[in-house]
N, C-alpha and C. Protein backbone atom coordinates (compact mmCIF):
# COMPACT_ATOMS: atom_id res chain seq x y z
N UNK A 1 0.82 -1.15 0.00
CA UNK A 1 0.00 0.00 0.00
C UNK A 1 0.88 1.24 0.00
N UNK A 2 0.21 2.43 0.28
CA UNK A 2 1.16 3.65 0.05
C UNK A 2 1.93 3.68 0.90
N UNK A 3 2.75 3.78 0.95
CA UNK A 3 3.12 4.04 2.57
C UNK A 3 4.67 4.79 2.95
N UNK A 4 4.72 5.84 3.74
CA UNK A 4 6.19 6.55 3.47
C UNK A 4 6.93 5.60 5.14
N UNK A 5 7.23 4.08 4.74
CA UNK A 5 7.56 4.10 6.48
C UNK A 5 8.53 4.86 6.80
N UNK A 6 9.24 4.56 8.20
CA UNK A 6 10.22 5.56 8.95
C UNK A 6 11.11 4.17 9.13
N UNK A 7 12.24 3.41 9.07
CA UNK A 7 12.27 1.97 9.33
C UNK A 7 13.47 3.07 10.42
N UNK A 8 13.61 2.17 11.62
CA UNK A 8 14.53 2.76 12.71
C UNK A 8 15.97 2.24 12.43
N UNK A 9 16.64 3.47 12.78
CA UNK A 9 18.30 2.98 12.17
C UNK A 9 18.89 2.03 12.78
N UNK A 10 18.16 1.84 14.12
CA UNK A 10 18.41 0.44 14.68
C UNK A 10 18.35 -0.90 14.07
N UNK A 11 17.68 -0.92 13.28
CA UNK A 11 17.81 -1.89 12.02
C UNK A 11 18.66 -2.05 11.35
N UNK A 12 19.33 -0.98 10.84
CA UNK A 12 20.76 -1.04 9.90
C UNK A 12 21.91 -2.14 9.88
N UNK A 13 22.01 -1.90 11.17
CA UNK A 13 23.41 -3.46 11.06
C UNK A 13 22.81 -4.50 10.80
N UNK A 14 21.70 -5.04 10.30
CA UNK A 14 21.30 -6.61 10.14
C UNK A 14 21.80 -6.18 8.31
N UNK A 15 22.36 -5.21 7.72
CA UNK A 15 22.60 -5.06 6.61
C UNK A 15 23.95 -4.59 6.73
N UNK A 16 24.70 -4.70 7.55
CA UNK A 16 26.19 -4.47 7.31
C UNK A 16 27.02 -4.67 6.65
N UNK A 17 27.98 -4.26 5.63
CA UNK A 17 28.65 -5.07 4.94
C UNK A 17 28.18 -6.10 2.92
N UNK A 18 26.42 -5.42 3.41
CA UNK A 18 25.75 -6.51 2.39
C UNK A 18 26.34 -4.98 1.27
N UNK A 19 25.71 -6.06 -0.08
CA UNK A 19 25.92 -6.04 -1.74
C UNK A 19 24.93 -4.82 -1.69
N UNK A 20 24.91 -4.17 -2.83
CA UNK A 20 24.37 -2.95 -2.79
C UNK A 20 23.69 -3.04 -5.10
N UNK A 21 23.01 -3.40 -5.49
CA UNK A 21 22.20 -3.21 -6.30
C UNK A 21 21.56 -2.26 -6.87
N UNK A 22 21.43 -2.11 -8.22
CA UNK A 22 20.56 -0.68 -8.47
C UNK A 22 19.86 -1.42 -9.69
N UNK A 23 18.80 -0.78 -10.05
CA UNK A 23 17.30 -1.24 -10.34
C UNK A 23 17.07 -0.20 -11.71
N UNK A 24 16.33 0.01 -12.72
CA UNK A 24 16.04 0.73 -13.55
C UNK A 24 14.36 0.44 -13.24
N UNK A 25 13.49 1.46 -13.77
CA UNK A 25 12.20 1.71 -13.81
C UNK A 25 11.50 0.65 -13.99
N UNK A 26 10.70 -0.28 -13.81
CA UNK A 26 9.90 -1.47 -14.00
C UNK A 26 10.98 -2.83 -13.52
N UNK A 27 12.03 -2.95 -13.53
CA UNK A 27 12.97 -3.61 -13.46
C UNK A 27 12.51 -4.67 -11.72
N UNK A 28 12.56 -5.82 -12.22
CA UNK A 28 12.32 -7.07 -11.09
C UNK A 28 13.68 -7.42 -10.26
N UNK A 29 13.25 -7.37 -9.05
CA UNK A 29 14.14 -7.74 -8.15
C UNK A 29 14.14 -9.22 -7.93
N UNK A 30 12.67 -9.82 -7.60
CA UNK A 30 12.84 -11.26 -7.28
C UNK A 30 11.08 -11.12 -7.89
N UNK A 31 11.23 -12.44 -8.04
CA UNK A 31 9.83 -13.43 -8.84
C UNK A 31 9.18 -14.16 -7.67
N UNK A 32 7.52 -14.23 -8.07
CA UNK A 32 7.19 -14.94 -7.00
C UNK A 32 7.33 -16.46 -7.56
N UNK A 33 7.49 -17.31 -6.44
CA UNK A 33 8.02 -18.97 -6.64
C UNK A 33 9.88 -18.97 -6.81
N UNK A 34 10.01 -17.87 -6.71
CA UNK A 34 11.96 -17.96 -6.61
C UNK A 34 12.23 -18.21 -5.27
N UNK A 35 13.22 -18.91 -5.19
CA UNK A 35 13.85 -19.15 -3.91
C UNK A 35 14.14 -18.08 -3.10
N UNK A 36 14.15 -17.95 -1.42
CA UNK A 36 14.72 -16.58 -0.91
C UNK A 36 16.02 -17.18 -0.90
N UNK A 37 16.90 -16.35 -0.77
CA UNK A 37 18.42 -15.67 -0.89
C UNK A 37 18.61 -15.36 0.31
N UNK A 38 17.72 -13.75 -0.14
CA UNK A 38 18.36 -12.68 0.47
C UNK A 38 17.42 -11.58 0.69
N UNK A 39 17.78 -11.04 2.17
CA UNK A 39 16.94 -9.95 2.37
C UNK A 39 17.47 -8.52 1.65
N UNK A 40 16.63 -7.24 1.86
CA UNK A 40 16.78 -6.32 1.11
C UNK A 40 16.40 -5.39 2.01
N UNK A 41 17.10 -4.34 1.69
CA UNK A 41 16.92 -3.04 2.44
C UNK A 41 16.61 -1.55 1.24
N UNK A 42 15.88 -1.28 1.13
CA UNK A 42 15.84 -0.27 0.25
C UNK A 42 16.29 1.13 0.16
N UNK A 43 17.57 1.63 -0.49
CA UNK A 43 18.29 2.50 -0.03
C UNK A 43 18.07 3.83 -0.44
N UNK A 44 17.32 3.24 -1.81
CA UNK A 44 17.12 4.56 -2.69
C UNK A 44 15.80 4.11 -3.02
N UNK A 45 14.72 5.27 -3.53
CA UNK A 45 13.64 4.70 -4.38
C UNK A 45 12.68 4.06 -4.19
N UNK A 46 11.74 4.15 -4.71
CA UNK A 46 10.59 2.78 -4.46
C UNK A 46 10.08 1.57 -5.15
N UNK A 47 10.03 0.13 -4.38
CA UNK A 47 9.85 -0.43 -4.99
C UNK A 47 8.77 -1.67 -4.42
N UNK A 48 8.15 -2.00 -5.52
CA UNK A 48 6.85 -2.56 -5.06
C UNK A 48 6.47 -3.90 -5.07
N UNK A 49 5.50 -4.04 -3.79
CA UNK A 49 5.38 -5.95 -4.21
C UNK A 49 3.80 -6.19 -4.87
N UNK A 50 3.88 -6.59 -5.71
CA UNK A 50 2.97 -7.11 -6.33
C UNK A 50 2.75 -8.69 -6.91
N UNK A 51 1.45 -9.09 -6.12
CA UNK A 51 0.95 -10.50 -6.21
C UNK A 51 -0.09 -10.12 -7.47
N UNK A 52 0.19 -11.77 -8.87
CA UNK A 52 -1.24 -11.64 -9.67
C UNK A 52 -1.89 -12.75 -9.19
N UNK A 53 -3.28 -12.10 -9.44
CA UNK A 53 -4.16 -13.42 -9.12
C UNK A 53 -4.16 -14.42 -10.54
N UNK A 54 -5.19 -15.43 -9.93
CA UNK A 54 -5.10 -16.56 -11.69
C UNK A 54 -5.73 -15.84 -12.65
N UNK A 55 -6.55 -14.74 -11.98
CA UNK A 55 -7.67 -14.01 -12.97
C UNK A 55 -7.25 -12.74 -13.87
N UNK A 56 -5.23 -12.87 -13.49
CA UNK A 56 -4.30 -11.86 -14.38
C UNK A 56 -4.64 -10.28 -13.33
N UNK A 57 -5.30 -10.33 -12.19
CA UNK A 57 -5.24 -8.89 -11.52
C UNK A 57 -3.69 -8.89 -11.04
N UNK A 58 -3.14 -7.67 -11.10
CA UNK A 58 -1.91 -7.04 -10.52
C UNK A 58 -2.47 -6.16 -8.97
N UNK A 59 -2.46 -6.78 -8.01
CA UNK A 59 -2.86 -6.64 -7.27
C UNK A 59 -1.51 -5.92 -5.60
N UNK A 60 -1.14 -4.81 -5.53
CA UNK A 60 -0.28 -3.93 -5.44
C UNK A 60 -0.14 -3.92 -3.52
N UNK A 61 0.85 -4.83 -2.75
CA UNK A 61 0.45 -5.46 -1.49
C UNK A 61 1.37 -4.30 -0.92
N UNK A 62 2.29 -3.56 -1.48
CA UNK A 62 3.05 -2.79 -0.70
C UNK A 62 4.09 -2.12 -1.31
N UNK A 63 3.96 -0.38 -0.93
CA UNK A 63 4.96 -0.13 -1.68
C UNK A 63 6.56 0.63 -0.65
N UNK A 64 7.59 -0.19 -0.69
CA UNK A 64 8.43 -0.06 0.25
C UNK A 64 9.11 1.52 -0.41
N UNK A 65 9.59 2.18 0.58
CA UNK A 65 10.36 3.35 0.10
C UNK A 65 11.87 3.52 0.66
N UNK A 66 12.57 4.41 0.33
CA UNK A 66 13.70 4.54 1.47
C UNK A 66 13.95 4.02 2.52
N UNK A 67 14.27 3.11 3.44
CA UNK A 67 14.96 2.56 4.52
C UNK A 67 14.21 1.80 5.09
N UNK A 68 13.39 0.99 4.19
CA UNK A 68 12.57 -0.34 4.43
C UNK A 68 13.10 -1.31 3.88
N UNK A 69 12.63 -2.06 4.97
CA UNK A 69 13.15 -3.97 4.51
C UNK A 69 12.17 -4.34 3.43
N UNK A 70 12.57 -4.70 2.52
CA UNK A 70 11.61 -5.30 1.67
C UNK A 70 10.94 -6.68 1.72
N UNK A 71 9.75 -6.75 1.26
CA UNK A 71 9.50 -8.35 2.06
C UNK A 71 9.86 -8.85 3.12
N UNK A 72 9.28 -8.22 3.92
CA UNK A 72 10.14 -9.11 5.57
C UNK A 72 9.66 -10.61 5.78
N UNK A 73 8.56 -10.69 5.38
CA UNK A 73 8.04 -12.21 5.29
C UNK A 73 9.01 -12.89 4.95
N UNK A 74 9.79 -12.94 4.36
CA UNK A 74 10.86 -13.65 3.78
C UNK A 74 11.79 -14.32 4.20
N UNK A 75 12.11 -13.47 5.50
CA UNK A 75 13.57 -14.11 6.11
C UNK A 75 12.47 -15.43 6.97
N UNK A 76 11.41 -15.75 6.66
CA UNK A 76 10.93 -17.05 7.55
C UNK A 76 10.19 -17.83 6.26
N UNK A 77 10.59 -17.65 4.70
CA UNK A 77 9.91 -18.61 3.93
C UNK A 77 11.16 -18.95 2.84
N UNK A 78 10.72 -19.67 2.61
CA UNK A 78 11.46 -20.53 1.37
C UNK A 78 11.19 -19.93 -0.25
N UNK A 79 10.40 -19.27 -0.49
CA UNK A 79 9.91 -18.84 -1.65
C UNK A 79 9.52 -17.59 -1.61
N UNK A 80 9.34 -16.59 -2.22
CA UNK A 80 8.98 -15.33 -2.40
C UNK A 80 7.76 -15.51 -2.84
N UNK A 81 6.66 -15.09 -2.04
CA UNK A 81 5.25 -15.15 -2.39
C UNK A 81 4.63 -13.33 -3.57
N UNK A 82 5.26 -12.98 -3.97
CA UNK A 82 4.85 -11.90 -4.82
C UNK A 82 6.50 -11.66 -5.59
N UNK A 83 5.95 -10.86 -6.84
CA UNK A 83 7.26 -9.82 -7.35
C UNK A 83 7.63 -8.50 -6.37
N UNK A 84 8.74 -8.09 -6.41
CA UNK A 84 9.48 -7.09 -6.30
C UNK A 84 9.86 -6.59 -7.19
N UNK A 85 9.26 -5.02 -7.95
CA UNK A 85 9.84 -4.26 -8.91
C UNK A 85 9.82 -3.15 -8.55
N UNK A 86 10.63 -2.46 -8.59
CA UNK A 86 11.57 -0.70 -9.13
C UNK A 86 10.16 0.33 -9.63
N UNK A 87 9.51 1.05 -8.91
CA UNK A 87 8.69 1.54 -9.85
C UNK A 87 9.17 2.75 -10.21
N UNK A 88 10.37 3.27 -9.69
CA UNK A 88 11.09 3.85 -10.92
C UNK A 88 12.62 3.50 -10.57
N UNK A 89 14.23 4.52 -10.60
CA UNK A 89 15.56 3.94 -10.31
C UNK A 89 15.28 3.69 -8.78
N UNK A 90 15.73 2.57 -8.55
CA UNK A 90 16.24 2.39 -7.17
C UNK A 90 17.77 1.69 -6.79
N UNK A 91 17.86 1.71 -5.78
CA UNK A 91 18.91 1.08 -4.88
C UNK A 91 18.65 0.46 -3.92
N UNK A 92 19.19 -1.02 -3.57
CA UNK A 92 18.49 -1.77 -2.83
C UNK A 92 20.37 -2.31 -2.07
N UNK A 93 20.31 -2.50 -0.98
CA UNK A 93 21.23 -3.27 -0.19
C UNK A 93 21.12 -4.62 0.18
N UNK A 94 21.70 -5.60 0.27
CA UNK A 94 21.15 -7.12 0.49
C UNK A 94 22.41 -7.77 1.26
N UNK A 95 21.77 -8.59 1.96
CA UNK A 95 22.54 -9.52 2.57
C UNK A 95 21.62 -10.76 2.20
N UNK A 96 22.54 -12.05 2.64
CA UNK A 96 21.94 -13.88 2.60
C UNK A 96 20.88 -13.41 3.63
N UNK A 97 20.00 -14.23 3.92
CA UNK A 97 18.77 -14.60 4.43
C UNK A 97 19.50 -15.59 5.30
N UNK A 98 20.76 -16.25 5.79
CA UNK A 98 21.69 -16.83 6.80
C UNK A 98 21.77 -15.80 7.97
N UNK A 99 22.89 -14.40 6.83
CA UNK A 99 23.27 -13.93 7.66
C UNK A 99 22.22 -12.76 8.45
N UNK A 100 21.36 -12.47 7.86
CA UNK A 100 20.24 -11.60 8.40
C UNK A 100 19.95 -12.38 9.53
N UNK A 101 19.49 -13.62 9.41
CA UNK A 101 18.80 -14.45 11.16
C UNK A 101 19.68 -14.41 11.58
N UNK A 102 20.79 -14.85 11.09
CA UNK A 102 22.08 -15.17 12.51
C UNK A 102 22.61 -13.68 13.12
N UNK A 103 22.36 -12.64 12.43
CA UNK A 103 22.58 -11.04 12.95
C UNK A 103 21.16 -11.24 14.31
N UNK A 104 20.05 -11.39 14.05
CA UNK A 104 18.89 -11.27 14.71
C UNK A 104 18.88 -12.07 15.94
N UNK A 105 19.92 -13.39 15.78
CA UNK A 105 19.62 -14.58 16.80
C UNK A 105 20.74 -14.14 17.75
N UNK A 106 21.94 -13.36 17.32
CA UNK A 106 23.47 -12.87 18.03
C UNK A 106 22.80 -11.48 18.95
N UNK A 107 21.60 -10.93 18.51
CA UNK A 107 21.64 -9.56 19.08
C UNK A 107 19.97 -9.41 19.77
N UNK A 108 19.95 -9.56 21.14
CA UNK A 108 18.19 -9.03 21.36
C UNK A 108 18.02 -7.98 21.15
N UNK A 109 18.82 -7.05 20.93
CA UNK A 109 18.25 -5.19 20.84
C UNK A 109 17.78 -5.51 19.09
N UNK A 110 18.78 -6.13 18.37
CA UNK A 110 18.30 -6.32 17.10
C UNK A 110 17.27 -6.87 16.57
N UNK A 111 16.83 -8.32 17.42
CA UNK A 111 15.45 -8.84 17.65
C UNK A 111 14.32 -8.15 18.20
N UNK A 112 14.65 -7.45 19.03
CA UNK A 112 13.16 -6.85 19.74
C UNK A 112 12.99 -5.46 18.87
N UNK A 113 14.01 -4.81 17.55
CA UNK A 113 14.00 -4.01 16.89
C UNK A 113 12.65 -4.19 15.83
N UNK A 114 13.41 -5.52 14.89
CA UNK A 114 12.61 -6.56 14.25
C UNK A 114 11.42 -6.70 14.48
N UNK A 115 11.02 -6.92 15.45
CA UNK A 115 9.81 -7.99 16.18
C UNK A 115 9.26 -6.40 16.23
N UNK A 116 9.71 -5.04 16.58
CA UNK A 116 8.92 -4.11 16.69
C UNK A 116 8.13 -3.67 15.28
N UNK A 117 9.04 -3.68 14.33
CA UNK A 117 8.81 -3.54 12.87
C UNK A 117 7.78 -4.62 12.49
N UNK A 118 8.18 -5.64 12.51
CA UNK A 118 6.92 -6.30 12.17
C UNK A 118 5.50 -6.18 12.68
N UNK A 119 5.39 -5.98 13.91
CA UNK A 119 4.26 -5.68 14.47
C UNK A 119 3.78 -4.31 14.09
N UNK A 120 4.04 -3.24 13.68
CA UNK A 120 3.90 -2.35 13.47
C UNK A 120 3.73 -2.10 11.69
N UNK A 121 4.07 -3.16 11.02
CA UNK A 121 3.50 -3.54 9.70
C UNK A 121 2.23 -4.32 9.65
N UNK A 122 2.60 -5.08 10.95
CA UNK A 122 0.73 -5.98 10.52
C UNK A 122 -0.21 -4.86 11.54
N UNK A 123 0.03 -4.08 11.92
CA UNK A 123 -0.83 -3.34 12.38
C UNK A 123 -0.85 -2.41 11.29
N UNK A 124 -0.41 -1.94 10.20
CA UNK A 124 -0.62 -1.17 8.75
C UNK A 124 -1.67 -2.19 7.85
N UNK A 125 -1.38 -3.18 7.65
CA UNK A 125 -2.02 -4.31 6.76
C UNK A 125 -3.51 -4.42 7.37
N UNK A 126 -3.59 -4.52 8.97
CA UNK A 126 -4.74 -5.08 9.51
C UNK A 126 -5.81 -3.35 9.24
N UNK A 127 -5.11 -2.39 9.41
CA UNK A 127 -5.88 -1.16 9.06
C UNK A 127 -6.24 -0.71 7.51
N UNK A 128 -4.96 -1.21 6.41
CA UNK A 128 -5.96 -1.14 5.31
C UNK A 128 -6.86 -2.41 4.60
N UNK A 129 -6.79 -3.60 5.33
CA UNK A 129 -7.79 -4.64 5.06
C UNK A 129 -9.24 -4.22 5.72
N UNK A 130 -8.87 -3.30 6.61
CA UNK A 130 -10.22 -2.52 7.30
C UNK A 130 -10.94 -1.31 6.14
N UNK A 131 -9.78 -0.90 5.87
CA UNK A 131 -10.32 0.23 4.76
C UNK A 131 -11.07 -0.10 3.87
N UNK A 132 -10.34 -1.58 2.94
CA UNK A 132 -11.09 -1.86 2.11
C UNK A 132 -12.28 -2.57 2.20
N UNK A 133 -12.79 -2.82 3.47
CA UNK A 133 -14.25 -3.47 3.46
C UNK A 133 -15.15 -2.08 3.55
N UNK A 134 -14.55 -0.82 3.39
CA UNK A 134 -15.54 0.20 3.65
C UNK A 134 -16.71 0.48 2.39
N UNK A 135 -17.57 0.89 2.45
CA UNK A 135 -18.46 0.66 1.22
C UNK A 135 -17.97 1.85 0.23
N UNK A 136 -17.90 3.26 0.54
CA UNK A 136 -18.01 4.08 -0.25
C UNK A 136 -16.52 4.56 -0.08
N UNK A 137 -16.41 5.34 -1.51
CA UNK A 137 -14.90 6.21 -1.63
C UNK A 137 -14.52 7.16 -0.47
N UNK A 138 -15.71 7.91 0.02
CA UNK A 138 -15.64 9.14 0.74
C UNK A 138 -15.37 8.17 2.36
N UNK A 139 -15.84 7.11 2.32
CA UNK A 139 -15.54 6.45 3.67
C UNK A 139 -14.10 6.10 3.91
N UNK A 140 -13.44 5.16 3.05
CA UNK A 140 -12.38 4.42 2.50
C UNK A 140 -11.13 5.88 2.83
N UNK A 141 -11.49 7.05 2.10
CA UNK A 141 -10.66 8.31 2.52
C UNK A 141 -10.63 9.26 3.38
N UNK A 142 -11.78 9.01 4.28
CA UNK A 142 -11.42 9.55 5.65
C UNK A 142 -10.76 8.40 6.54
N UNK A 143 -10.58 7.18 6.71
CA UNK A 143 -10.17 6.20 7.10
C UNK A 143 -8.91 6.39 6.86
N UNK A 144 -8.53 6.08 6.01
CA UNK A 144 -6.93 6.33 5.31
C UNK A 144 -6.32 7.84 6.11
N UNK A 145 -7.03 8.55 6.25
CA UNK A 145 -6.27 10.33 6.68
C UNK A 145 -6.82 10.39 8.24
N UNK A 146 -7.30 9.63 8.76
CA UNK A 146 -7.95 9.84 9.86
C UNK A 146 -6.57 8.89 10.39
N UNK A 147 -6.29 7.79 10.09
CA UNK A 147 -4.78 7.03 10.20
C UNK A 147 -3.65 7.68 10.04
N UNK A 148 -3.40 8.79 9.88
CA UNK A 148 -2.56 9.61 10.25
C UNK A 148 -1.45 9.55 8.69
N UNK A 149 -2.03 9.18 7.80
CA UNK A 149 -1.16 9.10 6.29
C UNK A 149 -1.82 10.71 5.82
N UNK A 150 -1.23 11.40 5.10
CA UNK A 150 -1.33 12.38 4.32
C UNK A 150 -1.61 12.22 2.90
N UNK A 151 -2.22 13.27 2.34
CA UNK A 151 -2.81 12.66 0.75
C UNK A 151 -1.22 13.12 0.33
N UNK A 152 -1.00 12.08 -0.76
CA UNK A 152 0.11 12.17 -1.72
C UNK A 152 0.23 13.20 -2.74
N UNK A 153 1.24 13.32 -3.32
CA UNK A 153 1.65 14.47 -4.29
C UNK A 153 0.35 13.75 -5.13
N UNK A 154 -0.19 15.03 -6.04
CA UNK A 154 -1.13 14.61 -7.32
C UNK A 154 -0.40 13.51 -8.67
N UNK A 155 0.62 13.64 -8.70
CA UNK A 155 0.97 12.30 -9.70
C UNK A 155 1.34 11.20 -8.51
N UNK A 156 0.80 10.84 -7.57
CA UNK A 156 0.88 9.43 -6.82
C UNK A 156 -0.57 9.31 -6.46
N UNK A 157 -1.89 9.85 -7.26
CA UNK A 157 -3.17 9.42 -6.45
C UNK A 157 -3.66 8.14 -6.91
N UNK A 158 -2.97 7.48 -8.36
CA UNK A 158 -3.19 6.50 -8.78
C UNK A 158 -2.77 5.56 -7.49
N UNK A 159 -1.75 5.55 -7.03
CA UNK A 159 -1.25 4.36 -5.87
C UNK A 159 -2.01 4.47 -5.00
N UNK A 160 -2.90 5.48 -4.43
CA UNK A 160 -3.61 5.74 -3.67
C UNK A 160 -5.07 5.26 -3.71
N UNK A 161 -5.53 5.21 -5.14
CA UNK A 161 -6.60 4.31 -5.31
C UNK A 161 -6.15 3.07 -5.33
N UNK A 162 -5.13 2.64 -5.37
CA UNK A 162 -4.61 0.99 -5.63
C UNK A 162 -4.65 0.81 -4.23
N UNK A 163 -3.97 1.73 -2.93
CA UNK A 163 -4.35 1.53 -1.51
C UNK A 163 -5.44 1.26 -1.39
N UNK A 164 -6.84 2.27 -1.54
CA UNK A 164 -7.84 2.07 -1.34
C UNK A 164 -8.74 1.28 -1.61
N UNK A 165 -8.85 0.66 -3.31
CA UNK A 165 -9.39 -0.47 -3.69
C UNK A 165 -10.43 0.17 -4.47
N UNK A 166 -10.08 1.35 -4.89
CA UNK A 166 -10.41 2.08 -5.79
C UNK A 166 -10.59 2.47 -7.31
N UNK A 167 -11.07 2.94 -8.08
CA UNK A 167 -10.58 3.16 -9.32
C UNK A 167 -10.11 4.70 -9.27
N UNK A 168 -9.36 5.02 -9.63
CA UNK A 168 -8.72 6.41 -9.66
C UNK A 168 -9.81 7.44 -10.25
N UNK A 169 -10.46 6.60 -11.31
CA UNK A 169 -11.35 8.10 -11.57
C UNK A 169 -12.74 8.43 -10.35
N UNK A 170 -12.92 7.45 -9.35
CA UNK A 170 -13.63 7.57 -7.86
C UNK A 170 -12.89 8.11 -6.99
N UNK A 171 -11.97 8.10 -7.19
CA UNK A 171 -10.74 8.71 -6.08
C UNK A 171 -10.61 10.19 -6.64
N UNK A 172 -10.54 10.32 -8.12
CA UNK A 172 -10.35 11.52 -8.48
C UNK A 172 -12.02 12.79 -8.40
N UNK A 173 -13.19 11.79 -8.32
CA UNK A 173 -14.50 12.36 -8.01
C UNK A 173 -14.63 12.95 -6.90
N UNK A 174 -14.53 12.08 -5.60
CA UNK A 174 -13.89 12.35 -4.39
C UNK A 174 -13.59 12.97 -4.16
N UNK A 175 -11.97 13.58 -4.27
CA UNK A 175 -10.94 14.64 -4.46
C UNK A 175 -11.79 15.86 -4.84
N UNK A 176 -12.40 15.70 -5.78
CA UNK A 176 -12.95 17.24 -6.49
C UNK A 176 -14.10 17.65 -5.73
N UNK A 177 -14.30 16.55 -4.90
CA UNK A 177 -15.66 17.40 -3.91
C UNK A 177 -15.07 17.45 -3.08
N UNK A 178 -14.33 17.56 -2.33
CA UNK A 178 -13.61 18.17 -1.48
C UNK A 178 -12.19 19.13 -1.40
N UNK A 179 -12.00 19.94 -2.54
CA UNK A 179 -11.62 21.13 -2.86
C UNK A 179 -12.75 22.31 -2.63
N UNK A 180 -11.70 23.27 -1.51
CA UNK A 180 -12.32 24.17 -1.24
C UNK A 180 -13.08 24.64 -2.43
N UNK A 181 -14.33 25.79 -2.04
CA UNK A 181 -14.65 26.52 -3.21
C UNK A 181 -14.13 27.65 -3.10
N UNK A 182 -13.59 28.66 -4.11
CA UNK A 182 -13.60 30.07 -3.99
C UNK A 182 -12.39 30.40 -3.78
């Protein structure tokens, strides 16, 4: 979903030392059904996970920005359950998916860092799976801003209906009734 996180620099050393990658615009990081590797830290840029359904929807689960772990699910599965792509240049940092747990299992400040991050992502997920059972656009977007997210620059409202579960031109109806008048 949209999301500008804040990831705490306390996190950083589980990426010490890792490989450092750069990405061009649409450009795939990992496939879903590929083996995990390796975790990722996103250094530059944004880049997004997207699951298709069988029914060919591109269905848009998260969009990581600057100094987020990408896929954190990962360092506990065997397979990458969605793509990872660049939605425009990025830079990504990586270490093995070894040395990431064995950083996490050597350090509790680093674990209870972790364990904070994650909880604080499924508490993002569990609030926009709430959003999207809302019936109407005007509901769905006070929900979203009432959560303490800010509306995005005007060339990002498309991602913003993809948050919401929207079509952009309802998101963009929306929007126009709620511009001041005058």
């Amino acid at each position: 979903m949209y999301m500008i996180p804040i990831m705490s620099v306390e996190l950083f050393p589980l990426f010490d030392g890792g490989r450092t990658r750069s990405l061009g615009k649409d450009k795939t990081l990992f496939h879903t059904g590929e083996p995990v590797r390796s975790m990722f830290l996103v250094l530059q840029g944004e880049v997004d996970l997207i699951r298709h359904t069988p029914s060919g929807l591109r269905v848009l689960l998260f969009r990581a920005s600057t100094g987020s772990v990408l896929a954190e699910a990962s360092a506990y599965s065997d397979v990458y359950h969605c793509d990872g792509v660049a939605v425009g240049p990025a830079q990504v940092r990586f270490v093995s998916v070894a040395s990431f747990r064995t950083r996490l299992d050597a350090s509790a400040g680093l674990a209870s860092a972790w364990a904070a991050r994650l909880a604080h992502g499924l508490q993002g997920a569990r609030m926009n799976a709430a959003i999207r059972t809302m019936r109407t656009v005007d509901e769905r977007l006070d929900a979203w801003l009432a959560g303490g997210k800010a509306l995005p620059p005007k060339g990002q409202w498309q991602t913003l209906a993809d948050a919401l579960g929207v079509t952009r031109e309802a998101l963009y109806r929306e929007l126009s009734k709620r511009r001041p008048v005058g």
